[in-house]
N, C-alpha and C. Protein backbone atom coordinates (compact mmCIF):
# COMPACT_ATOMS: atom_id res chain seq x y z
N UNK A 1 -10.07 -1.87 11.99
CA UNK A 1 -9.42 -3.09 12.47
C UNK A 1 -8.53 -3.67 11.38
N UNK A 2 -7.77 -4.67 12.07
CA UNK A 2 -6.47 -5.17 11.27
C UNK A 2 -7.39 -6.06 9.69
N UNK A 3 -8.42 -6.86 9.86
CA UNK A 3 -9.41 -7.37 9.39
C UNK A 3 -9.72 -6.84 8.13
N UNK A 4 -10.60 -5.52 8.62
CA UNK A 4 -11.57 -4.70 7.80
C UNK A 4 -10.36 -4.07 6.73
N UNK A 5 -9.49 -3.76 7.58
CA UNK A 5 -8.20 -3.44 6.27
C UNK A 5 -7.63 -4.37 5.02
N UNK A 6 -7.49 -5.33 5.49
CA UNK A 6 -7.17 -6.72 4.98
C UNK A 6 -8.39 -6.48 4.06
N UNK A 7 -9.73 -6.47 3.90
CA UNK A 7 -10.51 -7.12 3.38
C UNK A 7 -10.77 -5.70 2.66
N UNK A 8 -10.43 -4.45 2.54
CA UNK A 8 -10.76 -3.20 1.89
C UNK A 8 -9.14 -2.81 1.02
N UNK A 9 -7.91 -4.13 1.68
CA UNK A 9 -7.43 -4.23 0.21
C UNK A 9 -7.41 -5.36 -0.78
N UNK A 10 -8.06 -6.27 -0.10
CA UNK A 10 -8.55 -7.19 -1.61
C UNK A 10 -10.09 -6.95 -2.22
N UNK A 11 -10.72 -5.77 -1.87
CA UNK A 11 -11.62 -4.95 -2.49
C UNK A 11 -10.56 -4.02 -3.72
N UNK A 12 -9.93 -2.98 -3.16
CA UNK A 12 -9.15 -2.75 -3.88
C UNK A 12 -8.31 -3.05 -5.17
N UNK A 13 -7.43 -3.86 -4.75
CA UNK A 13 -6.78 -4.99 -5.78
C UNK A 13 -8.09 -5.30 -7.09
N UNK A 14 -8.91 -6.01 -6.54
CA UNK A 14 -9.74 -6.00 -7.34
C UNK A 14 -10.28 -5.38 -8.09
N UNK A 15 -10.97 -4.03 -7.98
CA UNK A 15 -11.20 -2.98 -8.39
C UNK A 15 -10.11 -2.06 -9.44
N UNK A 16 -9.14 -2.24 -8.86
CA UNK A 16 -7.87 -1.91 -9.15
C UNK A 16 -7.22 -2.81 -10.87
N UNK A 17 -7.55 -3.82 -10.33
CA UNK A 17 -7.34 -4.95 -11.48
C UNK A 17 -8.15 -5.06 -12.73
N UNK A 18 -9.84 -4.58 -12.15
CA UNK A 18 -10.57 -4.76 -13.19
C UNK A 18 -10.11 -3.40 -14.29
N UNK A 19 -9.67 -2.52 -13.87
CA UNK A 19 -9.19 -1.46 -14.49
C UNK A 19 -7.94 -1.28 -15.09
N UNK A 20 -7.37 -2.43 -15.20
CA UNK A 20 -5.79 -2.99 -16.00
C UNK A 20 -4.78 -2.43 -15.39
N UNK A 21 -5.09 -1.57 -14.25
CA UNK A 21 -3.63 -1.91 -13.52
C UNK A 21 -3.17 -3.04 -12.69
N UNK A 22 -1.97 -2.86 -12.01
CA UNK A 22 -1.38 -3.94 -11.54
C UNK A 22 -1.19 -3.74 -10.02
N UNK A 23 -1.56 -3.94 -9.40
CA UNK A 23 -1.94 -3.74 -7.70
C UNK A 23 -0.80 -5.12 -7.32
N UNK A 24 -0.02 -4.53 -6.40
CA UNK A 24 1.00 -5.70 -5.39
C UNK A 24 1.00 -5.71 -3.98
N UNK A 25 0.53 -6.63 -3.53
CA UNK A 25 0.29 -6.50 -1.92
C UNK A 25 1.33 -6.31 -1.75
N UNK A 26 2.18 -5.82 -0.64
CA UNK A 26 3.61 -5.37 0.50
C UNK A 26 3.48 -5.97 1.31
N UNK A 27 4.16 -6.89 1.64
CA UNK A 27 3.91 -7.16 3.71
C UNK A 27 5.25 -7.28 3.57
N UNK A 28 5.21 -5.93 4.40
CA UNK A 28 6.30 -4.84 5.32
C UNK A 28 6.61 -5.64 6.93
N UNK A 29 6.21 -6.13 7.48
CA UNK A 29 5.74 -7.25 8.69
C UNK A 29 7.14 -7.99 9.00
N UNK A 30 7.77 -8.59 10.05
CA UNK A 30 8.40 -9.33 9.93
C UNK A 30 7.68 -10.69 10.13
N UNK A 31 8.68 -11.59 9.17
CA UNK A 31 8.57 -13.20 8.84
C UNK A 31 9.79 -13.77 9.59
N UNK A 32 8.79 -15.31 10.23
CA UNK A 32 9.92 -16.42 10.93
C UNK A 32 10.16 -17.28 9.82
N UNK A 33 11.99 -17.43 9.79
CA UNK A 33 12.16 -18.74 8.91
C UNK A 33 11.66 -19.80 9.23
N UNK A 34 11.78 -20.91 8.83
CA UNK A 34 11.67 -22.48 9.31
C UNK A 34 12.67 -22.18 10.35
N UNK A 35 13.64 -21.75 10.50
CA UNK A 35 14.99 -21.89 11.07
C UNK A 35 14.74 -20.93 12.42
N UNK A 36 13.96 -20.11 12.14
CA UNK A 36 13.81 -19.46 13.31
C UNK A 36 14.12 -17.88 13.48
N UNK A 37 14.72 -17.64 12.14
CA UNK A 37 15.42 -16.80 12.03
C UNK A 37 14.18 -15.13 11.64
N UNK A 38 14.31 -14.09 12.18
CA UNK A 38 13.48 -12.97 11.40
C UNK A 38 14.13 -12.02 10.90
N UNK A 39 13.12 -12.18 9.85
CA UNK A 39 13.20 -11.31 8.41
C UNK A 39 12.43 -10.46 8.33
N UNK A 40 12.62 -8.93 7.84
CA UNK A 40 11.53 -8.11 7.43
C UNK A 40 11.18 -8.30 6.07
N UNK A 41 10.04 -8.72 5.60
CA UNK A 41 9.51 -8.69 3.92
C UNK A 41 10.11 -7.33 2.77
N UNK A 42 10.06 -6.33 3.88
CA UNK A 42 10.09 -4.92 3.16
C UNK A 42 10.19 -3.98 4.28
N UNK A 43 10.54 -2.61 3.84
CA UNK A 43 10.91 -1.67 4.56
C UNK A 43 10.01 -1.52 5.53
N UNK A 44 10.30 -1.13 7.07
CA UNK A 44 9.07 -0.76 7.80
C UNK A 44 8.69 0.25 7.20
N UNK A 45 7.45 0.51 7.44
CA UNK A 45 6.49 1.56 6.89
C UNK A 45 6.34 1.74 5.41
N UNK A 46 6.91 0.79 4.86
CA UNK A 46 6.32 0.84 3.28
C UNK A 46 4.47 0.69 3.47
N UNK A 47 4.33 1.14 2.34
CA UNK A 47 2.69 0.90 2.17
C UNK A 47 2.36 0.16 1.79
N UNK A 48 0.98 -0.51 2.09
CA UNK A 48 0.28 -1.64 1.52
C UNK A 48 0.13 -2.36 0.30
N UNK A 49 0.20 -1.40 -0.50
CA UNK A 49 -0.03 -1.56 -2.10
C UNK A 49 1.05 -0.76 -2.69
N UNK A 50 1.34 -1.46 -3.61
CA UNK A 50 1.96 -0.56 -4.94
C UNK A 50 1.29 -1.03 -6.35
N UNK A 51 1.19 0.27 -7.07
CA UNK A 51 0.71 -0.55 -7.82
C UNK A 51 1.07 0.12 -9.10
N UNK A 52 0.73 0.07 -9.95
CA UNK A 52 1.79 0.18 -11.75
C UNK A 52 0.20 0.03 -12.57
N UNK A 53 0.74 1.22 -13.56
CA UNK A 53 -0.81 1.72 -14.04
C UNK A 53 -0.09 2.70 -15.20
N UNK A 54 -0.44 2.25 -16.13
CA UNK A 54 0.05 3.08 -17.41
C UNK A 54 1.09 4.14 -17.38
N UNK A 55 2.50 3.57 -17.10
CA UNK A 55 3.39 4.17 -16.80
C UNK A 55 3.74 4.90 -15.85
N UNK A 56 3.16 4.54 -14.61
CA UNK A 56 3.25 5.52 -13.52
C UNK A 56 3.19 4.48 -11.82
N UNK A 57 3.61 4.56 -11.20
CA UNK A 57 4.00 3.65 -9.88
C UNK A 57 3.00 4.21 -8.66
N UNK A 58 2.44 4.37 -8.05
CA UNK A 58 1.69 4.52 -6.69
C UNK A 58 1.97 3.36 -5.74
N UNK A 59 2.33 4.24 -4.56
CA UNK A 59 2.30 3.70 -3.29
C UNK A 59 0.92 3.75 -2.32
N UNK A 60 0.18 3.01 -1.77
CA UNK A 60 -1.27 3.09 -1.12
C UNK A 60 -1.06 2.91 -0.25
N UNK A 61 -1.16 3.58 0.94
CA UNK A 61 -1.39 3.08 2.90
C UNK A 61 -2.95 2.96 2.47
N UNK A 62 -3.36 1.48 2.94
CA UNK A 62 -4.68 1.44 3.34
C UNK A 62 -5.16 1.48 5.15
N UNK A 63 -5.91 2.81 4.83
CA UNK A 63 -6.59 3.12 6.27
C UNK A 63 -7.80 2.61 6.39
N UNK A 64 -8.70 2.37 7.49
CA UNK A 64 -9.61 2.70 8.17
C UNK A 64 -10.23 3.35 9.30
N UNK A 65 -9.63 3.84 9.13
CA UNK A 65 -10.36 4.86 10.98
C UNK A 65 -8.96 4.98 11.00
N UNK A 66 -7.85 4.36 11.15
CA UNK A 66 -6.41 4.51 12.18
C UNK A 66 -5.50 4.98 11.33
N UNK A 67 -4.69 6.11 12.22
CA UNK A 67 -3.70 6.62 11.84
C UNK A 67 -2.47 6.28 11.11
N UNK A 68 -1.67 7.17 10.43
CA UNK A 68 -0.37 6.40 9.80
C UNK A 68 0.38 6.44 11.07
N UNK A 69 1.23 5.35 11.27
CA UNK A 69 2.46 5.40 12.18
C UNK A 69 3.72 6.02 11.57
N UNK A 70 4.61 6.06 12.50
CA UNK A 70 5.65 7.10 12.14
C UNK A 70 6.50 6.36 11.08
N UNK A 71 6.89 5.20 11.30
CA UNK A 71 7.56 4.65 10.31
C UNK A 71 6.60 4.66 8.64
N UNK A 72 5.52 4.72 8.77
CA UNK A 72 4.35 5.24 7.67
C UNK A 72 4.75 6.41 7.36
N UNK A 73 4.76 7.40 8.09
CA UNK A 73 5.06 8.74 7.64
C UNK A 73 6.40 8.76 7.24
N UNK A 74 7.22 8.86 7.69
CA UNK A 74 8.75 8.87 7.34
C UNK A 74 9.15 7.92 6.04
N UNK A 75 8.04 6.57 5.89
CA UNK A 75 8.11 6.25 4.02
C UNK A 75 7.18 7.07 2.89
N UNK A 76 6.11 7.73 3.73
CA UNK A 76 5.30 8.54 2.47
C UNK A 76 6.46 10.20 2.25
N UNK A 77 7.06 10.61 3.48
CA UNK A 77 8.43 11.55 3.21
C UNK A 77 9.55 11.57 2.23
N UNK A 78 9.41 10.25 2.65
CA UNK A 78 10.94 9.81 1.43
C UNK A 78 10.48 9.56 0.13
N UNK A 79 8.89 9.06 0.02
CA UNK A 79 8.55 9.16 -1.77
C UNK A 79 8.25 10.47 -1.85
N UNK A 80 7.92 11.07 -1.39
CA UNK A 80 7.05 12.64 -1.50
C UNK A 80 8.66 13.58 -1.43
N UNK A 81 9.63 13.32 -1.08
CA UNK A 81 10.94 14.09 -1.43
C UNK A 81 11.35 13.47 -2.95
N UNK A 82 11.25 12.01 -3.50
CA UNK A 82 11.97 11.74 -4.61
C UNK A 82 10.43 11.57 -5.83
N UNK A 83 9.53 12.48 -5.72
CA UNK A 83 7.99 13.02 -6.49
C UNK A 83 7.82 11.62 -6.91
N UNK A 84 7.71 10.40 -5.82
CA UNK A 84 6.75 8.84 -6.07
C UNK A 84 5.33 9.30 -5.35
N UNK A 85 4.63 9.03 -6.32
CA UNK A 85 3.05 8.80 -6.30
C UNK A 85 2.75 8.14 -4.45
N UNK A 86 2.37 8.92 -3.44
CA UNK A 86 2.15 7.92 -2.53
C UNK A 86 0.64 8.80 -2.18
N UNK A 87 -0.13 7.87 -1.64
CA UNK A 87 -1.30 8.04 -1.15
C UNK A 87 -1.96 7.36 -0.13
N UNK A 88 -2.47 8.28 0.93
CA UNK A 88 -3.42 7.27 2.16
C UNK A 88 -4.89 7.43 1.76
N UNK A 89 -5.20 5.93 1.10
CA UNK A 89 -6.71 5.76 0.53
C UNK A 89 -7.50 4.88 1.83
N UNK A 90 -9.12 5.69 2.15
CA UNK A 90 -10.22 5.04 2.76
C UNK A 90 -10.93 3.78 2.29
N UNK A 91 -10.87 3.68 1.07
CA UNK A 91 -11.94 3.43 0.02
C UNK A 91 -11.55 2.94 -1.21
N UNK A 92 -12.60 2.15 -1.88
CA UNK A 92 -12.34 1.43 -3.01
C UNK A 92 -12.12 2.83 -4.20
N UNK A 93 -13.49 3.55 -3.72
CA UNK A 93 -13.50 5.08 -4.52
C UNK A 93 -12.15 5.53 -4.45
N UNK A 94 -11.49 5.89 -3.26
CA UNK A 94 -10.18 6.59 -3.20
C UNK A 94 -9.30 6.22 -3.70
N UNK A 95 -9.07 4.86 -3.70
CA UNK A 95 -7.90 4.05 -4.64
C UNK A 95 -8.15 4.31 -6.06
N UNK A 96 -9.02 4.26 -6.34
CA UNK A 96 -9.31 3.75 -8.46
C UNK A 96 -9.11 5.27 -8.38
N UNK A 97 -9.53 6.52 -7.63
CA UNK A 97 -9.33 8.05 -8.37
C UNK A 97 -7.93 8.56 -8.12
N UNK A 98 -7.36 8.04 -7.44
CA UNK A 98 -5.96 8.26 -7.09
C UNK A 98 -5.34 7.80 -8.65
N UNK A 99 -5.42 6.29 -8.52
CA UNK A 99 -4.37 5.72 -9.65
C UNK A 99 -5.10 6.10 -11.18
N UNK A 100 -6.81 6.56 -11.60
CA UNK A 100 -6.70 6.75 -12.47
C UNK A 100 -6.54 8.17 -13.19
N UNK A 101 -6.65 9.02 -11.92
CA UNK A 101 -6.69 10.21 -12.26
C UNK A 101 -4.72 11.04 -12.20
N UNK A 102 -4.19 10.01 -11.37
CA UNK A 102 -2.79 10.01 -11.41
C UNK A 102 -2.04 10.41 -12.50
């Protein structure tokens, strides 16, 4: 669920943080101005996290049970053609071995 994701990436972040990297939430989502007007935050299908870790950048889709969508896939394509770190992590485990073993 939209929820359990939310709450398995500020597990993350955390985890992530206690280990001196630098974890950045993304919301990829569109936003209403005051004015009314919509904005996308960031690219569709960027990933959840990015995060910066002793010289090296990772991109994170955080999953739970649910699939990447296409606009998901077609941004983990375009880092995975220009060799950016991207990864679809389950888990607090999956995140910290991704970025420290990265």
């Amino acid at each position: 669920s939209v929820q359990r994701e939310r709450d398995l990436q500020a597990e993350i972040i955390l985890a992530l943080s206690q280990r001196g990297a630098v974890p950045l939430r993304i919301n990829s989502g569109l936003l209403l101005t005051p004015h009314g007007t919509r904005v996308r935050a960031a690219p569709e299908g960027m990933s959840d996290l990015l995060v910066l870790y002793q010289g090296k950048t990772f991109f994170l889709e955080v999953k739970t049970g649910t699939k990447q969508n296409v606009a998901q896939k077609r941004f983990q394509a375009m880092c995975e053609t220009q060799f950016i770190n991207y990864s679809v992590v389950r888990s607090v485990e999956d995140a910290v071995a991704v970025v420290t073993k990265g």
